[in-house]
C-alpha atoms as a PDB file:
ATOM      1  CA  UNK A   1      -2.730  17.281 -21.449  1.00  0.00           C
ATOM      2  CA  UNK A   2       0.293  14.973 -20.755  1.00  0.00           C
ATOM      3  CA  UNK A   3       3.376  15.038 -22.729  1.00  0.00           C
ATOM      4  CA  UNK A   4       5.049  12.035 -24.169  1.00  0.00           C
ATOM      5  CA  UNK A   5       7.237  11.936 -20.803  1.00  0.00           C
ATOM      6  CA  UNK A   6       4.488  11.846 -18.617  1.00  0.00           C
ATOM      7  CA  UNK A   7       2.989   8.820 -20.174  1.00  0.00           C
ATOM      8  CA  UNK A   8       3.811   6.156 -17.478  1.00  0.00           C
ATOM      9  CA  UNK A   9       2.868   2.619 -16.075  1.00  0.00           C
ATOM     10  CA  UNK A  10      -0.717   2.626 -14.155  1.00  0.00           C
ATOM     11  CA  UNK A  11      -1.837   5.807 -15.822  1.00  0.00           C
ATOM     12  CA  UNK A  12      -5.341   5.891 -18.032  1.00  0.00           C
ATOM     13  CA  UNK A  13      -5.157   8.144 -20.602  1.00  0.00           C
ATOM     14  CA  UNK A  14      -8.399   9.019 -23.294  1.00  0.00           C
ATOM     15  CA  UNK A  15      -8.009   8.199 -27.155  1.00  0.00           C
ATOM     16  CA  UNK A  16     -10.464   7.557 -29.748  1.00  0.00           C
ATOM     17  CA  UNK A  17     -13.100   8.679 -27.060  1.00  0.00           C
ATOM     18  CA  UNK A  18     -11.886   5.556 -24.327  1.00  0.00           C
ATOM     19  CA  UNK A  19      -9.924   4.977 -22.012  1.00  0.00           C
ATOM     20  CA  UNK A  20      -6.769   3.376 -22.207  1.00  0.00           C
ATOM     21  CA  UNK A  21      -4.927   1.947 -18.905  1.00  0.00           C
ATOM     22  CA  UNK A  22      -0.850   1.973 -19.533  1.00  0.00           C
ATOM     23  CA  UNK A  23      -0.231  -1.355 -19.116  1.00  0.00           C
ATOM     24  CA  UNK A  24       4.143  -0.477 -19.751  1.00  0.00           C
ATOM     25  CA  UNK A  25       5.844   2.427 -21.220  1.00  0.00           C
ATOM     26  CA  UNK A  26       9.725   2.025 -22.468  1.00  0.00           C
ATOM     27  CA  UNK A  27      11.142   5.367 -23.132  1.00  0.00           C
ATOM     28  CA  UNK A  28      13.189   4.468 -26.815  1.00  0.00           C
ATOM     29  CA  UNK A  29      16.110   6.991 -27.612  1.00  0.00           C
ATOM     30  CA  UNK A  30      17.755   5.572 -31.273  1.00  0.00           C
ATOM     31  CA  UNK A  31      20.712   7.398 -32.055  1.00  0.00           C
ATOM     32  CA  UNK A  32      20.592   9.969 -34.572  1.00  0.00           C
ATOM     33  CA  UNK A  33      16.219  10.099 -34.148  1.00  0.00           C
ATOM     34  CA  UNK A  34      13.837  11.179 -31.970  1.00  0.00           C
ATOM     35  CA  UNK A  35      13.084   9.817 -28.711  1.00  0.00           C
ATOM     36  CA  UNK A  36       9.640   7.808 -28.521  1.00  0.00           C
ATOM     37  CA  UNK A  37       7.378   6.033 -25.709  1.00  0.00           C
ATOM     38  CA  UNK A  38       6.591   2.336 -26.516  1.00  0.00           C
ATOM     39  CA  UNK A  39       3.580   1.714 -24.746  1.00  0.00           C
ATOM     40  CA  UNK A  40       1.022  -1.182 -24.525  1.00  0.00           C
ATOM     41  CA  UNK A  41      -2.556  -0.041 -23.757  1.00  0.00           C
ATOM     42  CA  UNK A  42      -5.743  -1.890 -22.263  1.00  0.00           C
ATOM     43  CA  UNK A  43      -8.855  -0.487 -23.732  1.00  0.00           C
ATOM     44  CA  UNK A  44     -10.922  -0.370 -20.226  1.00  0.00           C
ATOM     45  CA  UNK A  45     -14.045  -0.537 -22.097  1.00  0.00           C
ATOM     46  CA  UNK A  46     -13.661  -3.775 -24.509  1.00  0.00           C
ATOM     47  CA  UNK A  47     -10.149  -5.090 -22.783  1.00  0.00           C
ATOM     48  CA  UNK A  48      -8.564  -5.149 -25.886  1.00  0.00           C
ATOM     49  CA  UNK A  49      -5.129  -4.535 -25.524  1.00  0.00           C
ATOM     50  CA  UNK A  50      -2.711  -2.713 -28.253  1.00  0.00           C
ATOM     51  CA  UNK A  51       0.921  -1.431 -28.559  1.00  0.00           C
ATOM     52  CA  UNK A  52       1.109   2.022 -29.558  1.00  0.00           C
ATOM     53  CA  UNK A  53       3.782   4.825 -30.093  1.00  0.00           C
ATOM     54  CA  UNK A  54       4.068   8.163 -28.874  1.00  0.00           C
ATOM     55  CA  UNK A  55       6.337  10.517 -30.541  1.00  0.00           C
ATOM     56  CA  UNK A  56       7.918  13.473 -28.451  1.00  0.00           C
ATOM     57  CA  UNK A  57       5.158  15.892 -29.722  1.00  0.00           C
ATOM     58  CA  UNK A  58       2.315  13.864 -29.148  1.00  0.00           C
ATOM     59  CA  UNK A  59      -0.129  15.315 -26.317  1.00  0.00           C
ATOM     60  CA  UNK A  60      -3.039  13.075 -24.690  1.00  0.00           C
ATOM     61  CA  UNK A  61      -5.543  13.897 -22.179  1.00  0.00           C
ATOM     62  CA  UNK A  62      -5.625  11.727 -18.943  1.00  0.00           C
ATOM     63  CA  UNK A  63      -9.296  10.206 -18.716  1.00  0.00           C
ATOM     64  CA  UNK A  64     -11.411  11.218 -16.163  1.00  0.00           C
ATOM     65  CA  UNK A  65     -12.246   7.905 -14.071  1.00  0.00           C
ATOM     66  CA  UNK A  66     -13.651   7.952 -11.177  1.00  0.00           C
ATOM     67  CA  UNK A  67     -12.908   5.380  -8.353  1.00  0.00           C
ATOM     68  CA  UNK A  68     -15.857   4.670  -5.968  1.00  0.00           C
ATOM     69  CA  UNK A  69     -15.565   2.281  -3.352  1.00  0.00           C
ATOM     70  CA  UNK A  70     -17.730  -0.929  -3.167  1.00  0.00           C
ATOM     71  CA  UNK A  71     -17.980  -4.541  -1.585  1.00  0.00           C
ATOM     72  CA  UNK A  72     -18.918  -7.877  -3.156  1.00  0.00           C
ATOM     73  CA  UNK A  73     -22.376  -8.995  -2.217  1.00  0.00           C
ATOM     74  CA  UNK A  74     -23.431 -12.256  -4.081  1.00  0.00           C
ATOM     75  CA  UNK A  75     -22.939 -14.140  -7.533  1.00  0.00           C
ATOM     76  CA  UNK A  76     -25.985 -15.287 -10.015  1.00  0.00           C
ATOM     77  CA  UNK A  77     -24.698 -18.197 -12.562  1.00  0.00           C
ATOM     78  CA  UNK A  78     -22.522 -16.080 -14.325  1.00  0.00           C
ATOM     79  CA  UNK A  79     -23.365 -12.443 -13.064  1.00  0.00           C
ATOM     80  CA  UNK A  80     -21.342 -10.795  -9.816  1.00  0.00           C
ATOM     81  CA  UNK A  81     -23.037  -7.751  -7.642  1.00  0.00           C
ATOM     82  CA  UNK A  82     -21.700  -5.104  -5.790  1.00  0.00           C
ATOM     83  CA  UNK A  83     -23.097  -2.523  -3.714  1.00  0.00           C
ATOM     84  CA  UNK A  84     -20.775   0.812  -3.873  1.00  0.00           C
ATOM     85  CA  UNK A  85     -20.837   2.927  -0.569  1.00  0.00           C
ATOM     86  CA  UNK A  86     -23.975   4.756  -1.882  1.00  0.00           C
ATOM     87  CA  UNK A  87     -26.121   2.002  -2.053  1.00  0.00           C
ATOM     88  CA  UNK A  88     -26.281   1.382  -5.875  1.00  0.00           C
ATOM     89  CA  UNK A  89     -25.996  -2.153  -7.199  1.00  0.00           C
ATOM     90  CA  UNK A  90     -23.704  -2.554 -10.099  1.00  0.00           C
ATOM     91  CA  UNK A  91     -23.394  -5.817 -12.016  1.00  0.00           C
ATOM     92  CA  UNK A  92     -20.488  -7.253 -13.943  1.00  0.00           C
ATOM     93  CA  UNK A  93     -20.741 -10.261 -15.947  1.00  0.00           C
ATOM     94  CA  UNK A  94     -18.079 -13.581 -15.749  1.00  0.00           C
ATOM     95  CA  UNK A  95     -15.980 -12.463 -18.658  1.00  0.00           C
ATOM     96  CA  UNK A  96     -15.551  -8.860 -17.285  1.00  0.00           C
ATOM     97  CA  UNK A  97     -13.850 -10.366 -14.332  1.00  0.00           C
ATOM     98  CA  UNK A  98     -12.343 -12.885 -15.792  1.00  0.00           C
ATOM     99  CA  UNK A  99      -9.503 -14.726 -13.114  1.00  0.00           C
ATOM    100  CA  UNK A 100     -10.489 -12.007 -10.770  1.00  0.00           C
ATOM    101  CA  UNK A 101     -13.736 -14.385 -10.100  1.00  0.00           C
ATOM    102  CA  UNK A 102     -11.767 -16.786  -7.946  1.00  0.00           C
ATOM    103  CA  UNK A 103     -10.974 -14.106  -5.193  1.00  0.00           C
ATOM    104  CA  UNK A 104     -13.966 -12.969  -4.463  1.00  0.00           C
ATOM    105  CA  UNK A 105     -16.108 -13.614  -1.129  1.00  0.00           C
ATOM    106  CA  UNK A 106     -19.143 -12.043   0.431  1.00  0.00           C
ATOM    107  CA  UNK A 107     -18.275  -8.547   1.983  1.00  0.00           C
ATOM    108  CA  UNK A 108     -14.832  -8.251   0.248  1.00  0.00           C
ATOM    109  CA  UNK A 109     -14.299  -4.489  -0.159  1.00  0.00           C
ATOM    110  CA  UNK A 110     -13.228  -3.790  -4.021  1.00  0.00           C
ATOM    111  CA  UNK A 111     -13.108  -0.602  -6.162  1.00  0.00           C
ATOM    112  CA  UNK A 112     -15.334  -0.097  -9.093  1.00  0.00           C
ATOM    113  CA  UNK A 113     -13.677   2.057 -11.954  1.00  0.00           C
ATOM    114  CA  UNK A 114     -16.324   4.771 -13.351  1.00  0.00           C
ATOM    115  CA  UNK A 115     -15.631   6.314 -16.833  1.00  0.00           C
ATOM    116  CA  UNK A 116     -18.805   9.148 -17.745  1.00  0.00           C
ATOM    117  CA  UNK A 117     -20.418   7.376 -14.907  1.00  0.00           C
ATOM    118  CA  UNK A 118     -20.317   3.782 -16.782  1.00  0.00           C
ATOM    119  CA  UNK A 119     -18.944   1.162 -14.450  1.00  0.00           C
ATOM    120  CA  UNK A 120     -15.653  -0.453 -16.551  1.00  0.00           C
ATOM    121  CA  UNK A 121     -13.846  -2.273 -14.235  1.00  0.00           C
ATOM    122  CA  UNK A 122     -13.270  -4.109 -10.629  1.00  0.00           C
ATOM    123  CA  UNK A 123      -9.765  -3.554  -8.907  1.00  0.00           C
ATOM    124  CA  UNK A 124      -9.549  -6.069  -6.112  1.00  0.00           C
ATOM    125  CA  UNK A 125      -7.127  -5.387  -3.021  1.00  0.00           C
ATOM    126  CA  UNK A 126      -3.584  -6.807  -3.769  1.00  0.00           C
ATOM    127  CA  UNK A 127      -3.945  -9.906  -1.431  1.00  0.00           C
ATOM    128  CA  UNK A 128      -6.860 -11.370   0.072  1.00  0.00           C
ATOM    129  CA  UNK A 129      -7.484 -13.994   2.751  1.00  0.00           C
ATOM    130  CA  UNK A 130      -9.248 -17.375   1.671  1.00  0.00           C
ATOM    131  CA  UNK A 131     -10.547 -20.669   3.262  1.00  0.00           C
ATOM    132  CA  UNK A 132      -8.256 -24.399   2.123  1.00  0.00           C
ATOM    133  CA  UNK A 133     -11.460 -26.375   1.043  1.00  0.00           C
ATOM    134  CA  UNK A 134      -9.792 -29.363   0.179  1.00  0.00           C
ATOM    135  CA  UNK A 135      -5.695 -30.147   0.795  1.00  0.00           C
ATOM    136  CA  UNK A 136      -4.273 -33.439  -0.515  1.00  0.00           C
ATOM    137  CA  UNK A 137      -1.594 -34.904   2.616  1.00  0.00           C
ATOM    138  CA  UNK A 138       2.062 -34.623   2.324  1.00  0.00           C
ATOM    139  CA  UNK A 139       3.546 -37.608   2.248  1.00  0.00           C
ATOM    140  CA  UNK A 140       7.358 -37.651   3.689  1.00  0.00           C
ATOM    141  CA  UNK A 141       9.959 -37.753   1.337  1.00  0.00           C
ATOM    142  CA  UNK A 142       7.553 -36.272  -1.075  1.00  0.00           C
ATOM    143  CA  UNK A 143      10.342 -33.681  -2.505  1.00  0.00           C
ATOM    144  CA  UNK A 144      14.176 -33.441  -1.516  1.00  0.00           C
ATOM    145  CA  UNK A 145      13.261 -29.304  -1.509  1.00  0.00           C
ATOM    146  CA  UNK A 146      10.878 -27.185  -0.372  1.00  0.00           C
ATOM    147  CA  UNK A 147       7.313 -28.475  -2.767  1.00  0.00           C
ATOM    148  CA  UNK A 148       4.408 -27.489  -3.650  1.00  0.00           C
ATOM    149  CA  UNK A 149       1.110 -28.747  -3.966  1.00  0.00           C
ATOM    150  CA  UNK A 150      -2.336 -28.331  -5.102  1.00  0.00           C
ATOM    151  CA  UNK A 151      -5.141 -27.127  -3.150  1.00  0.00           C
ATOM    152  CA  UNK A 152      -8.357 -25.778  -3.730  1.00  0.00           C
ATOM    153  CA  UNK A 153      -9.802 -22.668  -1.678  1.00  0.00           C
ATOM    154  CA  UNK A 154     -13.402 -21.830  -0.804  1.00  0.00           C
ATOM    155  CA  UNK A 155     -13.973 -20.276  -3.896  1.00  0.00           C
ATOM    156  CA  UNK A 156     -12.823 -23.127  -6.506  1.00  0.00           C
ATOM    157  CA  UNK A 157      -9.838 -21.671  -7.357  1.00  0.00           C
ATOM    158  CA  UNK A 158      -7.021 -23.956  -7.314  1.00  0.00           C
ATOM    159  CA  UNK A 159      -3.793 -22.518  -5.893  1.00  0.00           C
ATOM    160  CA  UNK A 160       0.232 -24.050  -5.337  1.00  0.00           C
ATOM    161  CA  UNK A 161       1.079 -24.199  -1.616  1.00  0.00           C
ATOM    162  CA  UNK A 162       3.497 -25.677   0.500  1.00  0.00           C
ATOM    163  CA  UNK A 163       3.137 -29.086   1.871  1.00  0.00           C
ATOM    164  CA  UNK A 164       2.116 -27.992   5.270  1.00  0.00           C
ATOM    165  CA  UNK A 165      -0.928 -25.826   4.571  1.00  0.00           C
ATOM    166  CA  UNK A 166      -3.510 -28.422   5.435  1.00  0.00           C
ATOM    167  CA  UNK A 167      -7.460 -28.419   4.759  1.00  0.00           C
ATOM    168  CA  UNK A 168      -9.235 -25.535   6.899  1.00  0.00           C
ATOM    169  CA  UNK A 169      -6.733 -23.003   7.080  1.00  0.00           C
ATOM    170  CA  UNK A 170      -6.463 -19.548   5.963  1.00  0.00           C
ATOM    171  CA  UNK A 171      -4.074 -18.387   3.427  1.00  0.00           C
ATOM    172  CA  UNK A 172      -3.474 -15.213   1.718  1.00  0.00           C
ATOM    173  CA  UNK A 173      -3.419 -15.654  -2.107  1.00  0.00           C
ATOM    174  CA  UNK A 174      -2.080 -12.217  -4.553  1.00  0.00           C
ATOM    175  CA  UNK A 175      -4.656 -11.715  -6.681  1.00  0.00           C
ATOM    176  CA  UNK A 176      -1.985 -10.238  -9.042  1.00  0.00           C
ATOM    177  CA  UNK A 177      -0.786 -13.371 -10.224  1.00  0.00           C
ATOM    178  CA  UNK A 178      -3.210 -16.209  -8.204  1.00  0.00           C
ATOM    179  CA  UNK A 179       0.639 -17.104  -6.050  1.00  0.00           C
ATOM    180  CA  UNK A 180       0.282 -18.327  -2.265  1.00  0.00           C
ATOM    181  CA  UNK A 181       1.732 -15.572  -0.270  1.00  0.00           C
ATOM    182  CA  UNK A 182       1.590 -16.643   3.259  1.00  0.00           C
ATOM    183  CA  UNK A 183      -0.595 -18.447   5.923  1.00  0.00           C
ATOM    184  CA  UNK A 184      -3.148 -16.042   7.430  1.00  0.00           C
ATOM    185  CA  UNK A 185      -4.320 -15.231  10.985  1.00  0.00           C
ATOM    186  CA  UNK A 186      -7.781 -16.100  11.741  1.00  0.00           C
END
């Protein structure tokens, strides 16, 4: 059971028979009242997220996921497969990924989130390396500071780069946030 203090960021905890991913905590102490942890909570089942309050003698279990390695293996219309390292497809649909759709490529090694052996979720690695598909030219004098532009990557997704990442080339993208990090080594 964890305590009200041990409620923090990145943790999933089991309510209601779910699991909950801490999405922030913010310990609260008021004067003259009880301290509290202001959380807000993804539901890893439905995504739904909530903001919820834990007073100091509040006790929750942490949820027993399990994390099993897995790599990306193809894409029907608006289904995505992986095969974990035991050699079990799983499936997850378009709107269970949701953004995360625009980093994937063949063979990219993910992890698939198990709660009572039900897949939930797909973690991707923090930054992955993608193909420029199509790169608009820089014109000189385009920007008095360092600018950005457009492109769009081997997987459709369309991502703000400098002006000299041209069409071809390899850049890492965060799949946090969908931001350019950096040109990549082929």
């Amino acid at each position: 059971m964890l305590s009200m203090n041990e409620i923090k960021t990145g943790k999933v905890i089991e309510m209601n028979d779910d699991p909950w991913q801490v999405l922030e905590s913010h310990h609260l102490k008021v004067a003259q009242r009880r301290p509290v942890m202001q959380t807000k909570l993804r539901n890893l089942k439905t995504g739904k997220v909530l903001e919820h309050t834990f007073q100091q003698s509040d006790k929750v279990s942490e949820a027993d996921v399990e994390k099993r390695d897995a790599k990306f293996q193809y894409r029907t219309k608006d289904e995505f497969f992986f095969i974990t390292a035991q050699g079990k497809k799983q499936g997850f649909s378009a709107e269970d990924l949701g953004e995360r759709t625009h980093y994937l490529i063949k063979d990219l090694p993910v992890t698939i989130v198990f709660f009572n052996d039900e897949p939930l979720d797909v973690e991707l690695p923090i930054k992955v390396s993608l193909r420029v598909k199509d790169a608009p030219p820089a014109i000189k004098g385009d920007t008095v500071q360092g600018g950005l532009k457009d492109v769009v990557l081997e997987t459709g997704a369309v991502v703000k780069t400098p002006l000299f990442i041209n069409e071809g080339e390899l850049v890492e993208i965060d799949t946090r946030d969908g931001s350019y990090v950096r040109r990549a080594n082929e």
